[in-house]
Protein backbone atom coordinates (compact mmCIF):
# COMPACT_ATOMS: atom_id res chain seq x y z
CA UNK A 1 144.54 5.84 51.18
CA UNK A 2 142.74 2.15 50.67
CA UNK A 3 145.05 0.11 49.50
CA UNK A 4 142.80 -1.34 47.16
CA UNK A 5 142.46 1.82 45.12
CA UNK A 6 146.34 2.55 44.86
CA UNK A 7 146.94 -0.91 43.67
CA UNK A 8 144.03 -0.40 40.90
CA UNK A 9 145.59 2.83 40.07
CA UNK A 10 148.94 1.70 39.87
CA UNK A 11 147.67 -1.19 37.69
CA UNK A 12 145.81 1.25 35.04
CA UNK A 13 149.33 3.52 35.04
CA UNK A 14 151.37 0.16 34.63
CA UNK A 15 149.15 -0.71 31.88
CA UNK A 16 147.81 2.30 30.22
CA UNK A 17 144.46 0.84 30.03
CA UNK A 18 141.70 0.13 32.23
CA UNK A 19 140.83 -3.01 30.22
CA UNK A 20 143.72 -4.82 30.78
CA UNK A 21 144.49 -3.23 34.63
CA UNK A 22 141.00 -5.35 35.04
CA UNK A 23 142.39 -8.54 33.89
CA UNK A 24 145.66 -8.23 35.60
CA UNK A 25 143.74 -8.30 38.78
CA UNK A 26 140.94 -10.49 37.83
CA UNK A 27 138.10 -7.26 38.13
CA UNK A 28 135.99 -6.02 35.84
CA UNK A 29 136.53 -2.73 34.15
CA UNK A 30 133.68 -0.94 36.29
CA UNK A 31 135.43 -2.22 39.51
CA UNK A 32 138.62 -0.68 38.29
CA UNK A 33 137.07 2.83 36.72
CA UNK A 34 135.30 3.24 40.10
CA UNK A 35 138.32 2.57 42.26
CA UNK A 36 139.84 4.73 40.59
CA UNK A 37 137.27 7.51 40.46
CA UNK A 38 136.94 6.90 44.23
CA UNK A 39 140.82 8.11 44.82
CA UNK A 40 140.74 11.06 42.48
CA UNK A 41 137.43 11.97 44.42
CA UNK A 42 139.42 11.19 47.77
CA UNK A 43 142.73 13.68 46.47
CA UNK A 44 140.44 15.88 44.69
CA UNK A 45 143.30 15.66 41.65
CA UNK A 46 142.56 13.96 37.83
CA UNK A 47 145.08 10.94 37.96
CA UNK A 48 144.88 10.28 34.07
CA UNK A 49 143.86 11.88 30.77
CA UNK A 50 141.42 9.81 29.13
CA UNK A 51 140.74 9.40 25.02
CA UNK A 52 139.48 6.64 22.89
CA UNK A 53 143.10 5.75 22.12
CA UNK A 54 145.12 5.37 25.51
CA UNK A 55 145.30 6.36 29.02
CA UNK A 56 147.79 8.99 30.28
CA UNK A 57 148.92 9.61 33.49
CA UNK A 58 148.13 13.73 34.43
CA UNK A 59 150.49 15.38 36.37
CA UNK A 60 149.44 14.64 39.74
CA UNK A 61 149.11 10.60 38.86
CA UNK A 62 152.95 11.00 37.89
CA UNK A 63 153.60 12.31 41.08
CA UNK A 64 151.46 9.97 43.28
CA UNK A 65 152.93 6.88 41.34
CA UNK A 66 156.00 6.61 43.19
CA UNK A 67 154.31 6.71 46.63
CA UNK A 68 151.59 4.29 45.42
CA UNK A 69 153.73 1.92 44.81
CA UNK A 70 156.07 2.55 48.11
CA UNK A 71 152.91 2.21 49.91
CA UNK A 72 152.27 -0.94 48.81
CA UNK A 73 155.20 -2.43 48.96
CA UNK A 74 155.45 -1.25 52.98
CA UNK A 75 152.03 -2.51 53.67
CA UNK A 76 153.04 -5.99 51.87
CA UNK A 77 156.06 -5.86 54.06
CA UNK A 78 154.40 -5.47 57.18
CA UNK A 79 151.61 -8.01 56.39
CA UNK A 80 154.35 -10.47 55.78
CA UNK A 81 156.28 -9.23 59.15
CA UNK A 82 152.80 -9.86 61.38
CA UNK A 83 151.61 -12.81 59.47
CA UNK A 84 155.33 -14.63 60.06
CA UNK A 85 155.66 -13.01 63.75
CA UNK A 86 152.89 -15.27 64.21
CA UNK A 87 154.05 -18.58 62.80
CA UNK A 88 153.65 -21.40 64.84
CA UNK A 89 155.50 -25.00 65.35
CA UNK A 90 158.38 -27.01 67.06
CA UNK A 91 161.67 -27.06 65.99
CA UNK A 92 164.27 -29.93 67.83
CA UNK A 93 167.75 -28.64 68.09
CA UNK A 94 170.72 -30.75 68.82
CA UNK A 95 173.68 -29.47 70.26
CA UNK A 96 176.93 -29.46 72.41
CA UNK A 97 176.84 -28.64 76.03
CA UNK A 98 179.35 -26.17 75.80
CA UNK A 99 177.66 -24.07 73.07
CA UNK A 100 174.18 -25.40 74.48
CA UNK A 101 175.71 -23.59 77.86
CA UNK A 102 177.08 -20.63 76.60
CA UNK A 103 176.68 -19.84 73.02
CA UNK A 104 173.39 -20.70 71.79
CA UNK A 105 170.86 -19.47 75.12
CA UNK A 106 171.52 -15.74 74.55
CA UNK A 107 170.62 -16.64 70.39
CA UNK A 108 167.30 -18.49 71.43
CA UNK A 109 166.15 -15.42 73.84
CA UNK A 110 166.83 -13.22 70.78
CA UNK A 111 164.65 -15.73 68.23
CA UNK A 112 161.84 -16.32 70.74
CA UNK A 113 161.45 -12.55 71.16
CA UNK A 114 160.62 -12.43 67.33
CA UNK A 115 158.44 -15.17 66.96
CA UNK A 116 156.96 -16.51 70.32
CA UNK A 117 154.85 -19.18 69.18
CA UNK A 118 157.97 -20.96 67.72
CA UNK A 119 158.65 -24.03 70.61
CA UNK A 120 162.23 -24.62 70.54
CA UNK A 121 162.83 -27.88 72.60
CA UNK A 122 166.94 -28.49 72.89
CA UNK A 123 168.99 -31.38 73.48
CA UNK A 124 172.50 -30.98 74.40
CA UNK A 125 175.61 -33.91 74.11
CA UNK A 126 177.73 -35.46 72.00
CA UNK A 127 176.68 -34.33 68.63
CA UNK A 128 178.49 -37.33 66.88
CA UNK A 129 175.68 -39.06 67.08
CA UNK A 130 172.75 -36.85 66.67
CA UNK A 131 173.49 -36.13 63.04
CA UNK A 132 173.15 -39.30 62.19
CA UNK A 133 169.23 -39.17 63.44
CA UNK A 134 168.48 -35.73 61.50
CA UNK A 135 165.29 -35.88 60.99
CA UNK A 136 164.06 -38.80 62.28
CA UNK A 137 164.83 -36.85 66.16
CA UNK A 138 166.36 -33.38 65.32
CA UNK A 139 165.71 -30.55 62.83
CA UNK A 140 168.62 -28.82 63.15
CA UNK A 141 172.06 -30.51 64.64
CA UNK A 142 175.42 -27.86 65.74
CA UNK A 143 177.77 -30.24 65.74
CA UNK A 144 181.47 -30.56 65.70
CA UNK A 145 184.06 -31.92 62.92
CA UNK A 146 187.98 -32.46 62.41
CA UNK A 147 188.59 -29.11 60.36
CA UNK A 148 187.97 -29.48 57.05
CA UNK A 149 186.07 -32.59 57.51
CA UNK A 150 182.12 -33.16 57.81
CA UNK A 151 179.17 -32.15 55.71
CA UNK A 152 176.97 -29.01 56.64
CA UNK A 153 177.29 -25.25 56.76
CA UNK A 154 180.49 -23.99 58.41
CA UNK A 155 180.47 -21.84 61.41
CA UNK A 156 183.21 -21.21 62.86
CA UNK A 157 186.31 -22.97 63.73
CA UNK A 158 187.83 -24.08 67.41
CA UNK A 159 191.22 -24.64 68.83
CA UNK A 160 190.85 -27.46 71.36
CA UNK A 161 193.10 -26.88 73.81
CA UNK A 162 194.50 -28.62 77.03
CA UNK A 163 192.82 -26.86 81.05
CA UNK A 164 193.32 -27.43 84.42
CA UNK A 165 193.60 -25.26 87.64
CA UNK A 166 195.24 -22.77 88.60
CA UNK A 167 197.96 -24.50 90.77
CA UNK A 168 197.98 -27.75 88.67
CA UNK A 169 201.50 -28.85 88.12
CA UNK A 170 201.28 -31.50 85.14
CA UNK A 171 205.09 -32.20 85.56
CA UNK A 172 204.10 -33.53 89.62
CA UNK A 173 202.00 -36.57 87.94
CA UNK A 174 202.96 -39.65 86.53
CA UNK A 175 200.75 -40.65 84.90
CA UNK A 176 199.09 -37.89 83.94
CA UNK A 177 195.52 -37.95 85.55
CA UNK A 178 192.80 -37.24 82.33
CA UNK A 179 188.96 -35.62 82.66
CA UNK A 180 187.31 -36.42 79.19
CA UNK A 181 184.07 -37.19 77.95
CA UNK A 182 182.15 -41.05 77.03
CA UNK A 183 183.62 -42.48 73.57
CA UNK A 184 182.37 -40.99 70.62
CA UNK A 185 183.56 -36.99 72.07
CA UNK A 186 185.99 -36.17 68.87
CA UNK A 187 188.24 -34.10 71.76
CA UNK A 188 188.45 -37.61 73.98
CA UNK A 189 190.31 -38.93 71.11
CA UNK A 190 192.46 -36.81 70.34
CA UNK A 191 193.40 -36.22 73.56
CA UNK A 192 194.61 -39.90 74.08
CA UNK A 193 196.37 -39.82 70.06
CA UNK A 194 198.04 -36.98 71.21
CA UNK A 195 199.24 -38.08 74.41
CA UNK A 196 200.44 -41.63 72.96
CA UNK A 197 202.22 -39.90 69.91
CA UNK A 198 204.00 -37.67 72.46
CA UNK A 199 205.05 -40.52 74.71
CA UNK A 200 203.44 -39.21 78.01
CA UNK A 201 201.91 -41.95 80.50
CA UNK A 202 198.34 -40.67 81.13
CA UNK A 203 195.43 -42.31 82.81
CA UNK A 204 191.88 -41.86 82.52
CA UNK A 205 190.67 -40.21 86.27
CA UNK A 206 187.34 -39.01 85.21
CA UNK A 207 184.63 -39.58 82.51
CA UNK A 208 181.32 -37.86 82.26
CA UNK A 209 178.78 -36.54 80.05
CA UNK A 210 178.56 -33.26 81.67
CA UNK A 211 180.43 -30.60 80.63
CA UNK A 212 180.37 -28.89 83.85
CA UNK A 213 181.36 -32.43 85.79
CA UNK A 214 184.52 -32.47 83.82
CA UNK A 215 185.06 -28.73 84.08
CA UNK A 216 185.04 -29.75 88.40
CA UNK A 217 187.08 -31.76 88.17
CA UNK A 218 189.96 -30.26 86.61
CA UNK A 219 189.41 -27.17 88.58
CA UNK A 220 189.94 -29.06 91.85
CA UNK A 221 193.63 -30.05 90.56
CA UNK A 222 192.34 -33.61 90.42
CA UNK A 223 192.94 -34.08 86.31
CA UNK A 224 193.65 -32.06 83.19
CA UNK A 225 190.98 -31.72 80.45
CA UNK A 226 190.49 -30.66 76.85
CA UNK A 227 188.15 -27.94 76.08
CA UNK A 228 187.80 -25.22 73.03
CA UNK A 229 189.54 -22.11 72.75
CA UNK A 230 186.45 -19.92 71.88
CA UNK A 231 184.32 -21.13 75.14
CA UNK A 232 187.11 -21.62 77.84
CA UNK A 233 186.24 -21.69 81.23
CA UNK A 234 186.96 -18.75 83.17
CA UNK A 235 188.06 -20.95 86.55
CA UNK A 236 190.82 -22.59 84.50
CA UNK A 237 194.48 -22.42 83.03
CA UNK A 238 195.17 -22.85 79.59
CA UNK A 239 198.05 -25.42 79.23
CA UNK A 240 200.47 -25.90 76.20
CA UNK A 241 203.52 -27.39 75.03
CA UNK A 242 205.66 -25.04 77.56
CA UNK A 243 203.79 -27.51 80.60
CA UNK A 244 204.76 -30.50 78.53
CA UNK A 245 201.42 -31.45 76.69
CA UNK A 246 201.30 -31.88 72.75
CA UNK A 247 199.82 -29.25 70.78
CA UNK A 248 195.77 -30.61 69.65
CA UNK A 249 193.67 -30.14 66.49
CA UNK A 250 191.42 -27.64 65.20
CA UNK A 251 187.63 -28.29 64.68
CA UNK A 252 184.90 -27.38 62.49
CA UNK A 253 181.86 -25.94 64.02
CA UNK A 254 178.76 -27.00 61.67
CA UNK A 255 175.28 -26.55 61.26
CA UNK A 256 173.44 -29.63 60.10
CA UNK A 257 169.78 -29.03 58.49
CA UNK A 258 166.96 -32.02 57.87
CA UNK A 259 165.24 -32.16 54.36
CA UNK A 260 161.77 -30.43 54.10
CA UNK A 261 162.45 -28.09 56.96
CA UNK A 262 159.26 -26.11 58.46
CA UNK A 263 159.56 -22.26 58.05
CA UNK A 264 159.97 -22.14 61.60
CA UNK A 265 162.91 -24.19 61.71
CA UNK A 266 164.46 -22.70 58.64
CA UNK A 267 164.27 -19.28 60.34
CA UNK A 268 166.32 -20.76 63.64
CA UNK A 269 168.62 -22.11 61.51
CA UNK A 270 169.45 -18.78 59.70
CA UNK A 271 169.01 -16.76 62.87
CA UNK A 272 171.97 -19.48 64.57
CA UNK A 273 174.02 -19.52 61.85
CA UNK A 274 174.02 -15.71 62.10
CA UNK A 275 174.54 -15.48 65.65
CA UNK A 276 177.16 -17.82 65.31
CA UNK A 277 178.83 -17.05 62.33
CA UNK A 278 179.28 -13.36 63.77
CA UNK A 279 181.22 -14.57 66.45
CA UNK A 280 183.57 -16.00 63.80
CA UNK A 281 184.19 -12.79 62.63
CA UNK A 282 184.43 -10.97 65.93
């Protein structure tokens, strides 16, 4: 059935007049009377009784209304579904190179699927200071925060916790050889606070950008490193206060959006906070 017809004789039922079905959706009276005619002539069935006073629905336009209007609203549905699959745009995401590594790829895969023309173009480091250039460089910024600190939506939260290899002995070193990341990593300092507060002589052995660099180098025994609970490395040992470290904080995980976001971008940001967010609740 046309479209066109049901919604004119859904209009008419709605109103119980074909004068003001026409002016509800801007047609003239003819238009409407024939669209209507049309249907009954396609269902071979009298959808309303007609007098000088009113219009009634018959007993076959009472049942057809409730599938009229289910039509409708599926084929506005799927017009909506197409017309969105198809949006188009770039979206900048800034994130951490842990969650850029391991969280957030199998999420893109999943968003690109649904809407291909969507260019996603990520940047992965120390998110510190990418919020501060939302929206002037990024749309959308998954960043990291003392817990219970830092604007945005929340997450999820993460332990950060002390690795190293396998066969690391921290009691054998004195000072403690360190991998962390460049100033401005939130686990960097808490990893020397901590240290300092507990009294243990540490030295920095190894900084990097890379996650994966650092990661190295603690699993070759050659320092100790702080990473989060949630995304810990398989090739390493979680360490705690039995091998003589201090215990470390908890952090927020937050998604930061820019003002005026495209559609596009709006959409990856629900989609990731989602994806995300469910892992929280796993």
């Amino acid at each position: 059935m046309d479209p066109d017809l049901l919604q004119a004789f859904v209009a008419v039922a709605d109103h119980r007049s074909f004068t003001r079905a026409a002016i509800a959706l801007n047609r003239t009276q003819s238009a409407v009377s024939m669209q209507v005619k049309r249907l009954e002539e396609q269902l071979q069935a009298e959808l309303f009784h007609r007098t000088k006073a009113n219009v009634e629905l018959s007993p076959a336009g009472e049942g057809l209304l409730g599938y009229a209007r289910r039509i409708l609203n599926l084929n506005e549905e799927a017009v909506g579904r197409v017309r969105t699959h198809r949006l188009e745009g770039r979206v900048r995401l800034g994130v951490m190179d842990d969650y850029g590594t391991l969280i957030v790829p199998p999420l893109l895969a999943g968003f690109a699927a649904q809407y291909p023309l969507i260019h996603i173009e990520m940047e992965t480091g120390l998110t510190s200071s990418m919020t501060d250039r939302l929206g002037e460089a990024y749309d959308l910024v998954i960043a990291m925060h003392p817990e219970g600190r830092g604007e945005g939506e929340l997450l999820r939260r993460e332990q950060a916790v002390w690795a190293a290899s396998a066969d690391h002995r921290v009691e054998e070193f004195d000072p403690l050889p360190v991998a962390l990341y460049p100033q401005g990593c939130l686990f960097r300092s808490w990893a020397m606070q901590a240290l300092d507060a507990a009294n243990r002589r540490w030295r920095l052995a190894f900084v990097s950008h890379s996650l994966g660099a650092v990661e190295a180098i603690a699993a070759q025994g050659l320092a100790v490193t702080v990473v989060k609970a949630g995304t810990f490395p398989a090739k390493l040992r979680r360490l705690s206060e039995r091998d003589g470290l201090p215990t470390l904080p908890r952090a927020d995980i937050r998604l930061h959006r820019a003002q005026n976001l495209s559609r596009g971008a709006s959409l990856l940001a629900d989609h990731l906070a989602a994806g995300v967010g469910a892992r929280r609740r796993a």
